[in-house]
Protein backbone atom coordinates (compact mmCIF):
# COMPACT_ATOMS: atom_id res chain seq x y z
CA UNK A 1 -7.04 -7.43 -4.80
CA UNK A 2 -7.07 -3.56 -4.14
CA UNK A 3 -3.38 -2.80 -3.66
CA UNK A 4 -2.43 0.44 -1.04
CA UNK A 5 0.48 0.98 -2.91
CA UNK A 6 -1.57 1.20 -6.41
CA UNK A 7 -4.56 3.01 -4.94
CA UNK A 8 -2.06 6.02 -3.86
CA UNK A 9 -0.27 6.00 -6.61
CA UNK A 10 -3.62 6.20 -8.65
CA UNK A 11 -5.23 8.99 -6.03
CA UNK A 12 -2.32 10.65 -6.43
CA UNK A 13 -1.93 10.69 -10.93
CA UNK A 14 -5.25 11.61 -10.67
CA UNK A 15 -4.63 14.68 -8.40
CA UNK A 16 -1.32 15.53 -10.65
CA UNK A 17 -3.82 15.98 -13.56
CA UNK A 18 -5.75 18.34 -12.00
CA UNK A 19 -2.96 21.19 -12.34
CA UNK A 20 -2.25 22.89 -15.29
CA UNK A 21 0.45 22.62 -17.06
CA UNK A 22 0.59 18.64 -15.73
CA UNK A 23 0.15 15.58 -17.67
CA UNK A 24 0.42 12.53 -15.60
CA UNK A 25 0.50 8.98 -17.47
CA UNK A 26 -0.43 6.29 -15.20
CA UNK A 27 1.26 2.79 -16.86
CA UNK A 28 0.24 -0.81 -14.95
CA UNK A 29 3.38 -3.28 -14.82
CA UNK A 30 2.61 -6.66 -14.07
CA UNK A 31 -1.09 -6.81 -13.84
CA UNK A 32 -3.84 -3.98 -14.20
CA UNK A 33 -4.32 -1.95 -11.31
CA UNK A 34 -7.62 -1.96 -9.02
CA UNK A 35 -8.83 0.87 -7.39
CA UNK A 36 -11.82 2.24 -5.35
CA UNK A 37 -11.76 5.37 -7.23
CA UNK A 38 -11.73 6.73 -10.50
CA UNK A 39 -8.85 4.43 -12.32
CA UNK A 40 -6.85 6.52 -14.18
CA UNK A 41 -4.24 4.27 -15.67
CA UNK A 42 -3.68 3.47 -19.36
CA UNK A 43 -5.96 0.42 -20.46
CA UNK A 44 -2.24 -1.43 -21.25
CA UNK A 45 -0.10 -3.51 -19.08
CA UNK A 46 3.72 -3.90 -19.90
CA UNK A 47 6.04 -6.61 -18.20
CA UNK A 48 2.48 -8.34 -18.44
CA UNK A 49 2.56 -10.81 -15.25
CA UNK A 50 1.71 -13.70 -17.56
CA UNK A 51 4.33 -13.45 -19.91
CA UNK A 52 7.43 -12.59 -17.67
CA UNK A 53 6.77 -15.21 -15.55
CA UNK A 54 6.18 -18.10 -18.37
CA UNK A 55 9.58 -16.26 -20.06
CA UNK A 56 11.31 -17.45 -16.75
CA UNK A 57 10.22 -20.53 -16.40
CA UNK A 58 9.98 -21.74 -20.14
CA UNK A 59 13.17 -20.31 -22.19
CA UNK A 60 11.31 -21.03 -25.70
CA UNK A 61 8.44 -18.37 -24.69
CA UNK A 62 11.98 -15.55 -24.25
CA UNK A 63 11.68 -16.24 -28.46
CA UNK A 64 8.01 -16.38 -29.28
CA UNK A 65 6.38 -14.04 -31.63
CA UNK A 66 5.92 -10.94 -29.94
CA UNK A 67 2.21 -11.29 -31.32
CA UNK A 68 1.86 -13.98 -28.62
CA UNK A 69 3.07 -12.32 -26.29
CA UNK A 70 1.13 -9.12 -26.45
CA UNK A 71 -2.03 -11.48 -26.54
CA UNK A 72 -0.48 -13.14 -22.87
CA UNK A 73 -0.09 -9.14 -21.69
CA UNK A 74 -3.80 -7.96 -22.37
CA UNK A 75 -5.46 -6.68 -19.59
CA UNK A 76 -9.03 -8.73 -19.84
CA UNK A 77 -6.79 -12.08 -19.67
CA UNK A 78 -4.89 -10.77 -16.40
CA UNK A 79 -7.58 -10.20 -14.86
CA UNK A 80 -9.51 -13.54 -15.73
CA UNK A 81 -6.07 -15.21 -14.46
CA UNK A 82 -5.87 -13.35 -11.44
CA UNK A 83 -9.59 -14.03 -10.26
CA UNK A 84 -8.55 -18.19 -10.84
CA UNK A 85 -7.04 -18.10 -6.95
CA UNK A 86 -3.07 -17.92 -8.85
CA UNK A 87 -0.62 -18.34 -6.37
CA UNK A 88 2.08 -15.54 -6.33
CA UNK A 89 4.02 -16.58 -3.10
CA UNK A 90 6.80 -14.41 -3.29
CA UNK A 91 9.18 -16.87 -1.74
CA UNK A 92 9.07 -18.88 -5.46
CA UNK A 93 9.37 -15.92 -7.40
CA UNK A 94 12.82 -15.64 -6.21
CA UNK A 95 14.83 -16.33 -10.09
CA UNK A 96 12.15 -14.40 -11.29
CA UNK A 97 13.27 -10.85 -9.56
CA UNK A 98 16.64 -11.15 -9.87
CA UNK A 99 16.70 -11.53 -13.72
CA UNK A 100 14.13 -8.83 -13.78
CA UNK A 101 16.32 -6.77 -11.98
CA UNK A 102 19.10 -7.84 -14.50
CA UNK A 103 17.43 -6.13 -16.88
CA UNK A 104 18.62 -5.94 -20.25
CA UNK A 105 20.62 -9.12 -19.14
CA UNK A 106 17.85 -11.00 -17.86
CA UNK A 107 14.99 -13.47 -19.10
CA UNK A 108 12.79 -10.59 -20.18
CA UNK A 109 15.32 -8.52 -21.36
CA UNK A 110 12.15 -8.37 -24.64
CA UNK A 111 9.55 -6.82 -22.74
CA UNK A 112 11.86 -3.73 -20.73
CA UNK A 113 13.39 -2.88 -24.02
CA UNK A 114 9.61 -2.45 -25.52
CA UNK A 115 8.69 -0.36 -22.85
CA UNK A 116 11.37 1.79 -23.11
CA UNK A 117 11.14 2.02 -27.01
CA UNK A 118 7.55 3.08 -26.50
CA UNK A 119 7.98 5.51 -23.71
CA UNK A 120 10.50 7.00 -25.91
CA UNK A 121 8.36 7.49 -29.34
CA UNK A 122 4.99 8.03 -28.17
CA UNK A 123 5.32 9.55 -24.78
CA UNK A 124 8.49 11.37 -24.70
CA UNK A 125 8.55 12.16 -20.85
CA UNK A 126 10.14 14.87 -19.05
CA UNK A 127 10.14 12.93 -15.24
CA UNK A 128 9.76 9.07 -14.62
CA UNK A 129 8.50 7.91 -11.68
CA UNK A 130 8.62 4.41 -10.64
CA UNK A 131 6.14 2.55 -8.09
CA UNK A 132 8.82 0.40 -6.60
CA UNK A 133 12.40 -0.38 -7.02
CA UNK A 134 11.77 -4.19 -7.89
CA UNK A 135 11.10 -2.98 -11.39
CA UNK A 136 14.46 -0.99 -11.58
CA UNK A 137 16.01 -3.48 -13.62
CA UNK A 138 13.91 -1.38 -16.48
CA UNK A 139 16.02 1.71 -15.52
CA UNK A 140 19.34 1.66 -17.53
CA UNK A 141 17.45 0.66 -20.99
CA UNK A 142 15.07 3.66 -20.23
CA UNK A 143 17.55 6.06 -19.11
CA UNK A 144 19.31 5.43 -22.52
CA UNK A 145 16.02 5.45 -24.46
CA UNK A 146 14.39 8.04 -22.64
CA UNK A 147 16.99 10.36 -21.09
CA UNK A 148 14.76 12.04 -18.66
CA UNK A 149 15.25 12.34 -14.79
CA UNK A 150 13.79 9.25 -13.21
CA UNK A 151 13.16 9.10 -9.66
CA UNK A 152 11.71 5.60 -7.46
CA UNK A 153 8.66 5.31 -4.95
CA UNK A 154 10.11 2.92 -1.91
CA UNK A 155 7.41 1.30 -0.93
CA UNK A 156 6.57 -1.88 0.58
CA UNK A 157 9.71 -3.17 -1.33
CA UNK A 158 11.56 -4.63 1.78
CA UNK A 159 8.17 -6.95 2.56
CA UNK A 160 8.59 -8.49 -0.77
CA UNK A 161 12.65 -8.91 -0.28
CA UNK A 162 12.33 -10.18 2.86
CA UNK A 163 10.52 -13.47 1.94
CA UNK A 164 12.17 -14.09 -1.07
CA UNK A 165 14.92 -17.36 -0.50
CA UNK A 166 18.40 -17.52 -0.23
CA UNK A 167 20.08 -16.83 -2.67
CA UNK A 168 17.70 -14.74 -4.59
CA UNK A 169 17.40 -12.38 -1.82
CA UNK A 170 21.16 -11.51 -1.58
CA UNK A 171 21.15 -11.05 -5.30
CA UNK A 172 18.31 -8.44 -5.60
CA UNK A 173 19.76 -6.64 -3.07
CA UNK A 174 22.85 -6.59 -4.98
CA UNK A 175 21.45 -5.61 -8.15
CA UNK A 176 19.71 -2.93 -6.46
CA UNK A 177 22.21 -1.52 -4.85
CA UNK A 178 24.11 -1.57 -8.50
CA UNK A 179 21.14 0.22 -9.92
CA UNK A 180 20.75 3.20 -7.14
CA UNK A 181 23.27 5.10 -8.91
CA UNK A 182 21.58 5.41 -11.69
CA UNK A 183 18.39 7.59 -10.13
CA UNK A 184 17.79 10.81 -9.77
CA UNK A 185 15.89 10.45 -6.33
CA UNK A 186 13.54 8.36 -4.25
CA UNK A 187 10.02 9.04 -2.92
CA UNK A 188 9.27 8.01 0.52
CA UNK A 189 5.62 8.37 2.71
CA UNK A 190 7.79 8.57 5.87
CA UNK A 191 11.25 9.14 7.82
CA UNK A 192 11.11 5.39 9.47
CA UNK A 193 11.23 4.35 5.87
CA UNK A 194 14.19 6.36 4.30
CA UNK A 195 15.99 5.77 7.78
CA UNK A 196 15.58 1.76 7.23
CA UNK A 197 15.78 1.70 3.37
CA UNK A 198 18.56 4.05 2.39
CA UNK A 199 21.64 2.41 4.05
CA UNK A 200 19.77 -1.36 3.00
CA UNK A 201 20.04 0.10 -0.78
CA UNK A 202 23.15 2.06 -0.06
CA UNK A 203 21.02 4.92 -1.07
CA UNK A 204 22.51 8.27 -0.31
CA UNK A 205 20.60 10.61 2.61
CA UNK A 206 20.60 13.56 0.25
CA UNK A 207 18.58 11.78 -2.78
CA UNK A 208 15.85 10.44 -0.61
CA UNK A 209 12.91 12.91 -0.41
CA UNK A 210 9.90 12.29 2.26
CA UNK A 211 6.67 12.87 0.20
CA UNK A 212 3.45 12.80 2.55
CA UNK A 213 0.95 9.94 2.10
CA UNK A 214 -2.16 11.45 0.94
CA UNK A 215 -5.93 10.88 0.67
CA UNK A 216 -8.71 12.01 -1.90
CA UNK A 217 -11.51 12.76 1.14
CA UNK A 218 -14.34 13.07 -1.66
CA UNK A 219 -16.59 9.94 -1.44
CA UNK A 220 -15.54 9.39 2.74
CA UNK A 221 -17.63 10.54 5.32
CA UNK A 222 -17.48 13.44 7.37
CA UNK A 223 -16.54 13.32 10.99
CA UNK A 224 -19.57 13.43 13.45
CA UNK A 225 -20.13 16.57 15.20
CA UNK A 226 -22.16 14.02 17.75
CA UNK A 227 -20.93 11.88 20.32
CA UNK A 228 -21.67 9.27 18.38
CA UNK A 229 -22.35 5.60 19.84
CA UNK A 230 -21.99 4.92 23.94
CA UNK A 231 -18.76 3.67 24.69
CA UNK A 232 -20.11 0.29 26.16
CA UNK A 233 -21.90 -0.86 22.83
CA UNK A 234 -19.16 0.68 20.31
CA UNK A 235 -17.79 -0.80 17.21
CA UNK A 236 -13.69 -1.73 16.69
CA UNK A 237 -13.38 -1.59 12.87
CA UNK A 238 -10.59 -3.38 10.97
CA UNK A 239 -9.91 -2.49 7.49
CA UNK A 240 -7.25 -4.07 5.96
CA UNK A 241 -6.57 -7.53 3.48
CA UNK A 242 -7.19 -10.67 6.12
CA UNK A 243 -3.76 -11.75 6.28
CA UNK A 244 -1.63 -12.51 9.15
CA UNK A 245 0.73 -9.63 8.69
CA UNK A 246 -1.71 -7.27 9.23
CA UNK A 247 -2.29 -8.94 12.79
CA UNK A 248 -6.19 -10.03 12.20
CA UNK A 249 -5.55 -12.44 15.31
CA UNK A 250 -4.23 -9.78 17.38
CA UNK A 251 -7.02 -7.89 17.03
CA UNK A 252 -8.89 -10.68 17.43
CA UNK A 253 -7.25 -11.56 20.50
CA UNK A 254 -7.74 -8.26 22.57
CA UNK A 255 -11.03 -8.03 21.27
CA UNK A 256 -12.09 -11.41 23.33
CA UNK A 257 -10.69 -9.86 26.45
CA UNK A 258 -12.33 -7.14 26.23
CA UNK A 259 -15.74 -8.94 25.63
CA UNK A 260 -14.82 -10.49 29.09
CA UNK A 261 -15.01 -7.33 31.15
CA UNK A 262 -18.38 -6.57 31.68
CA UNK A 263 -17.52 -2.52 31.07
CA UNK A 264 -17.21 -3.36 27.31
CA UNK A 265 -19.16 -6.69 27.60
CA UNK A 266 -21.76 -5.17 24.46
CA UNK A 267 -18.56 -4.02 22.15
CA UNK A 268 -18.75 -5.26 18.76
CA UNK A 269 -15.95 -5.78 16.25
CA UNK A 270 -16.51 -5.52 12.48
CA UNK A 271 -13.98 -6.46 9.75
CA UNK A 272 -13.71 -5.55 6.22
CA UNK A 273 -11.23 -6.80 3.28
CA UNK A 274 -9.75 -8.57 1.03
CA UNK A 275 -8.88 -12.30 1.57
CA UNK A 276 -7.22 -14.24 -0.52
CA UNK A 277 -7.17 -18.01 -0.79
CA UNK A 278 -3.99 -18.43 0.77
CA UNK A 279 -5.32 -17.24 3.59
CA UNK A 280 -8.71 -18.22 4.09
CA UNK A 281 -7.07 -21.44 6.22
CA UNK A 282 -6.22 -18.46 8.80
CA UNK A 283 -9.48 -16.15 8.62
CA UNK A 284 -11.56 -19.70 9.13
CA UNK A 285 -9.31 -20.24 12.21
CA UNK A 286 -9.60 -17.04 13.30
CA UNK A 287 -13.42 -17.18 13.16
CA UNK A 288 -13.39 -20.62 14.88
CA UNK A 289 -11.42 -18.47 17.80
CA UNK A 290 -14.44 -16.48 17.88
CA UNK A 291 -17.22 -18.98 18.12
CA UNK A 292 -15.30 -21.15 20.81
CA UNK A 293 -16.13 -17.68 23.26
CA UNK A 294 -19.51 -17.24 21.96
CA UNK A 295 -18.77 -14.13 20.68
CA UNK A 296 -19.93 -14.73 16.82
CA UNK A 297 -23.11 -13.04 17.13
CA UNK A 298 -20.80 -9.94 18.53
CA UNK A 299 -18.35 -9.60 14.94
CA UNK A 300 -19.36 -9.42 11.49
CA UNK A 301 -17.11 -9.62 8.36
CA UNK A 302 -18.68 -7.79 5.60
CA UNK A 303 -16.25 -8.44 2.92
CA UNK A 304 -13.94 -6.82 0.43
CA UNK A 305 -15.88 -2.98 -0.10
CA UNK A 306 -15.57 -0.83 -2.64
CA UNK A 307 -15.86 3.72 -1.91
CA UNK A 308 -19.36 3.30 -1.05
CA UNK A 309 -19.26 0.15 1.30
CA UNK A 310 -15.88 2.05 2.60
CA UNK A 311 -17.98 5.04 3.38
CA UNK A 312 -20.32 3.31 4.89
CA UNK A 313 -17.98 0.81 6.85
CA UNK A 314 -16.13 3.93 8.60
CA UNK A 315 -19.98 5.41 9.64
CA UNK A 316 -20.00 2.55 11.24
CA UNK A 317 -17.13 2.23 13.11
CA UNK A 318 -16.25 4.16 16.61
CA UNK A 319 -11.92 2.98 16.75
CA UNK A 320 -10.63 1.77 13.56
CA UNK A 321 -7.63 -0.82 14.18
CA UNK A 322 -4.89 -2.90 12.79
CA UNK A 323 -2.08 -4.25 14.12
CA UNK A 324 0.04 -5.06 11.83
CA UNK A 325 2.89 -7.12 12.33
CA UNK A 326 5.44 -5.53 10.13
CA UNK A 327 7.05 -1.84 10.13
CA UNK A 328 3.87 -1.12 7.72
CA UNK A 329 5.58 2.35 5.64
CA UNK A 330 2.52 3.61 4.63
CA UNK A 331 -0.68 2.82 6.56
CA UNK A 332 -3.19 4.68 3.99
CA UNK A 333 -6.24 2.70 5.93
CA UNK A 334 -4.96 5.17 9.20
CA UNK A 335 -5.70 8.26 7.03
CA UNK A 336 -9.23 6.86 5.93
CA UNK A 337 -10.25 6.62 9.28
CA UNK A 338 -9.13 10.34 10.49
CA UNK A 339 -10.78 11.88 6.89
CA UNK A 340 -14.22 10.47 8.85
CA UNK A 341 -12.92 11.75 12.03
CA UNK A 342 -11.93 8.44 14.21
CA UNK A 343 -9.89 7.35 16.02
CA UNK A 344 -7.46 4.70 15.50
CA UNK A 345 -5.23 2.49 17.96
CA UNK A 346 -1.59 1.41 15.88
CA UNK A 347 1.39 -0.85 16.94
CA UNK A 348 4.29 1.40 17.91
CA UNK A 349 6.18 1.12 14.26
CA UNK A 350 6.72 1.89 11.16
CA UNK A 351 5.10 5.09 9.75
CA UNK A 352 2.26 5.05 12.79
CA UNK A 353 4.63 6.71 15.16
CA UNK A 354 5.12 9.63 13.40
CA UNK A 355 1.38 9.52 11.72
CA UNK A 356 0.11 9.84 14.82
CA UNK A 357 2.79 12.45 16.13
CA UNK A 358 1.26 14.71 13.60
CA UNK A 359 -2.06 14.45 14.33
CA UNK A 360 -2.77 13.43 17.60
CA UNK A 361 -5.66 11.12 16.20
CA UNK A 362 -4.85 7.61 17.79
CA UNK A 363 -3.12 5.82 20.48
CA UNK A 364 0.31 3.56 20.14
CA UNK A 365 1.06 -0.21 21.57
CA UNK A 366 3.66 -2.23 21.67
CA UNK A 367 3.52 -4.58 18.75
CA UNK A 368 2.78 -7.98 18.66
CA UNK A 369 1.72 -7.73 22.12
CA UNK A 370 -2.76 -8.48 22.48
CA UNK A 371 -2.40 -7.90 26.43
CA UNK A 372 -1.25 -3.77 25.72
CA UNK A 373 -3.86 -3.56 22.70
CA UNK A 374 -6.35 -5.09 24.62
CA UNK A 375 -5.78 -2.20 27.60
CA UNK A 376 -5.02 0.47 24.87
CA UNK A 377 -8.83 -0.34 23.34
CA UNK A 378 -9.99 -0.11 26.44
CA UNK A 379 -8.67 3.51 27.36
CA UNK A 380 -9.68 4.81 24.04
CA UNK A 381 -13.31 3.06 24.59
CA UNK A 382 -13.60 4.94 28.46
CA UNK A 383 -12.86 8.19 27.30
CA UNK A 384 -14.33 7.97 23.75
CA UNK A 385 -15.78 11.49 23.18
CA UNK A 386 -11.95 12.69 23.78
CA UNK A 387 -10.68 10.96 21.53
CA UNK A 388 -13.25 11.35 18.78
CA UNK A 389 -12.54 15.08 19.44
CA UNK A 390 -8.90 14.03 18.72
CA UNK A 391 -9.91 12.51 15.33
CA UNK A 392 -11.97 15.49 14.63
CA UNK A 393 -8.58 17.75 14.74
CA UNK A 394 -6.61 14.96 12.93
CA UNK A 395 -9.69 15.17 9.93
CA UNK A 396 -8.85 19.07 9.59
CA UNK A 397 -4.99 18.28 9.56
CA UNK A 398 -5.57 15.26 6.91
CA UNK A 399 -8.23 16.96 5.10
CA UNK A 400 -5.68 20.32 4.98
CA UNK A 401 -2.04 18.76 4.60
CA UNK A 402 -2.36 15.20 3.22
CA UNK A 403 -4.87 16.17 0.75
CA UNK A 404 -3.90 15.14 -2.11
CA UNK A 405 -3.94 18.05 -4.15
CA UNK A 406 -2.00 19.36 -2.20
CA UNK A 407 0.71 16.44 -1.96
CA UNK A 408 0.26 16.22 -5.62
CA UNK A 409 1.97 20.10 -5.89
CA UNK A 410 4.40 19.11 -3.31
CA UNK A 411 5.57 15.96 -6.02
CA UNK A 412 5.69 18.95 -9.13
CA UNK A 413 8.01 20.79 -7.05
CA UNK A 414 10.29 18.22 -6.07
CA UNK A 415 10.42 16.77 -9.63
CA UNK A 416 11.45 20.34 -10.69
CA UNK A 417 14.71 20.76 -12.20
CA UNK A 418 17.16 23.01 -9.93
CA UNK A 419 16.97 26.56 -10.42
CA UNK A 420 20.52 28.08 -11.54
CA UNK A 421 21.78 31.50 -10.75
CA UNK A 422 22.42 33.59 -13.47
């Protein structure tokens, strides 16, 4: 699937190479990454997905021939795996973490001594960054190999904790909290998330650093200097995976009572993403939602879309909306929509709040609550050409600020080493 988390990091390599004096090495763990843009990551995947999960379940594989398991961690055979509907339910996956996060003592204690060993003879680097802190249990053997600063991107890694099963959960925390220490700083896109993740990793206020989420605007469209579609026949956009944490049938929800007010009787809602197997159970029920209030000919799902269909997805779309059910940290999908200069309507948590504090560009609900995002929609729809003005000014802050150039310079200087008075 395309990945948020993987996407920015990529957007963001790619903007770190475009200032001199910078070499940024993008390296996949797990799987290959997938991206809208240009991919920019090394055509090599350590802690291949394949092989640490067969090394935890089968203890002969821990001793293969590191031939074999090289062959399991090529990228072509990931991704012909991954496209076979593989299930990757975090709440099995629990043993799994935890002796990652072991490290050097755990299951695959093979594969993070190889990356480190490489990273140390053929890329020698002055900085690490990580994506995540599930994959700290890499960080003593590369600290030793490496000796480098090496600072963590917290993102999304509460979601993953959060559904993993008792005991596991208790014990990743743990070894996190044991590995914290050991890091120079951590990267996070916004103060909700250092507020909620530094005392949950014991991580201390003055090594967590808030780095702007940013956006590469080439390829999105511009915002309309017209007014753009009557508010009666608009479109509600949604543009997000179809999973029930990002509160599809929320959306859904207010959408059908606002179809029943004769004011916004001709809106139309249109939904783009990925969905996965494990969830196509919910999207069908969500659909059958829609047909049972003859609304069907009214909302159109045009898929997963790649830069282009993105593009032309947003040129479509007059509010862009999704509710999402957790404290999303990020909420890259808000960003897309100001770049093309619209506006957006966001649960009151997470990062939204203070997205939307900066810019001005949307309106906040409750969360969880389809009765106040139903009434929300329908402000934003009855005084439309405001708030599309609104976007317009939150497009020039985005474009300006969370450009990712510019975020990308912000990163260099925060990876700096200290100056010292002479």
């Amino acid at each position: 699937m395309f990945c948020g988390s993987c996407m920015h990091d990529n957007t963001l390599a790619r903007a770190l190479n475009r200032i001199e004096g910078i070499e940024c090495l993008l390296i996949p763990t797990y799987t290959p990454i997938r991206t809208d843009e240009e991919n920019v990551s090394i055509d090599r995947v350590f802690l291949g997905g394949i092989t640490v999960y067969l090394e935890e379940r089968f203890a002969p594989l821990r001793y293969a021939p590191r031939w074999l398991t090289r062959w399991l961690d090529q990228p072509w055979l990931i991704r012909w795996l991954a496209k076979r509907a593989v299930k990757t339910d975090p709440s099995v996956l629990g043993s799994l973490t935890v002796s990652l996060l072991h490290g050097r003592e755990g299951h695959q204690k093979r594969d993070i001594e190889e990356l480190a060993q490489w990273l140390a003879a053929h890329v020698r680097p002055d900085r690490i960054v990580l994506s995540n802190m599930l994959i700290g249990g890499c960080i003593p053997a590369l600290k030793e190999a490496v000796g480098c600063p090496l600072w963590v991107t917290l993102q999304g890694d509460d979601i993953f904790l959060d559904e993993l099963h008792e005991p596991y959960r208790s014990e990743a925390i743990q070894q996190i909290r044991r590995l914290v220490p050991l890091c120079d700083g951590f990267l996070v896109n916004s103060r909700y998330y250092a507020d909620y993740m530094g005392p949950w990793f014991g991580i201390e206020p003055a090594k967590l650093h808030q780095l702007p989420l940013c956006i590469d605007p080439a390829g999105l469209p511009e915002p309309s200097a017209t007014a753009g579609t009557p508010a009666p026949s608009a479109t509600i956009g949604y543009l997000a995976r179809l999973a029930p944490e990002k509160g599809l049938h929320l959306l859904i929800d207010a959408f059908l009572r606002l179809k029943q007010n004769p004011e916004t009787s001709k809106l139309q809602l249109r939904i783009a993403g990925w969905l996965g197997p494990q969830h196509k159970a919910y999207f069908a029920d969500q659909m059958a939602k829609i047909r049972a209030h003859g609304c069907e000919k009214d909302v159109c799902y045009v898929g997963e879309v790649d830069r282009h269909g993105k593009a032309e997805f947003l040129k479509r779309t007059d509010i862009l909306c999704v509710p999402t059910v957790y404290p999303d940290p990020k909420g890259l999908f808000v960003l897309e929509a100001w770049v093309a200069g619209i506006p957006v309507v966001q649960p009151e948590h997470g990062a939204f709040p203070e997205l939307v504090a900066a810019t001005g560009g949307g309106m906040l609900v409750p969360p969880h609550d389809a009765d106040a995002l139903s009434q929300a929609l329908g402000k934003v729809l009855r005084e439309l050409d405001h708030w599309r003005q609104k976007a317009r000014a939150a497009s020039d802050y985005v474009r300006r600020e969370w450009n990712c150039n510019a975020v990308a310079r912000r990163l260099v200087e925060l990876l700096a080493p200290p100056q010292t008075s002479s």
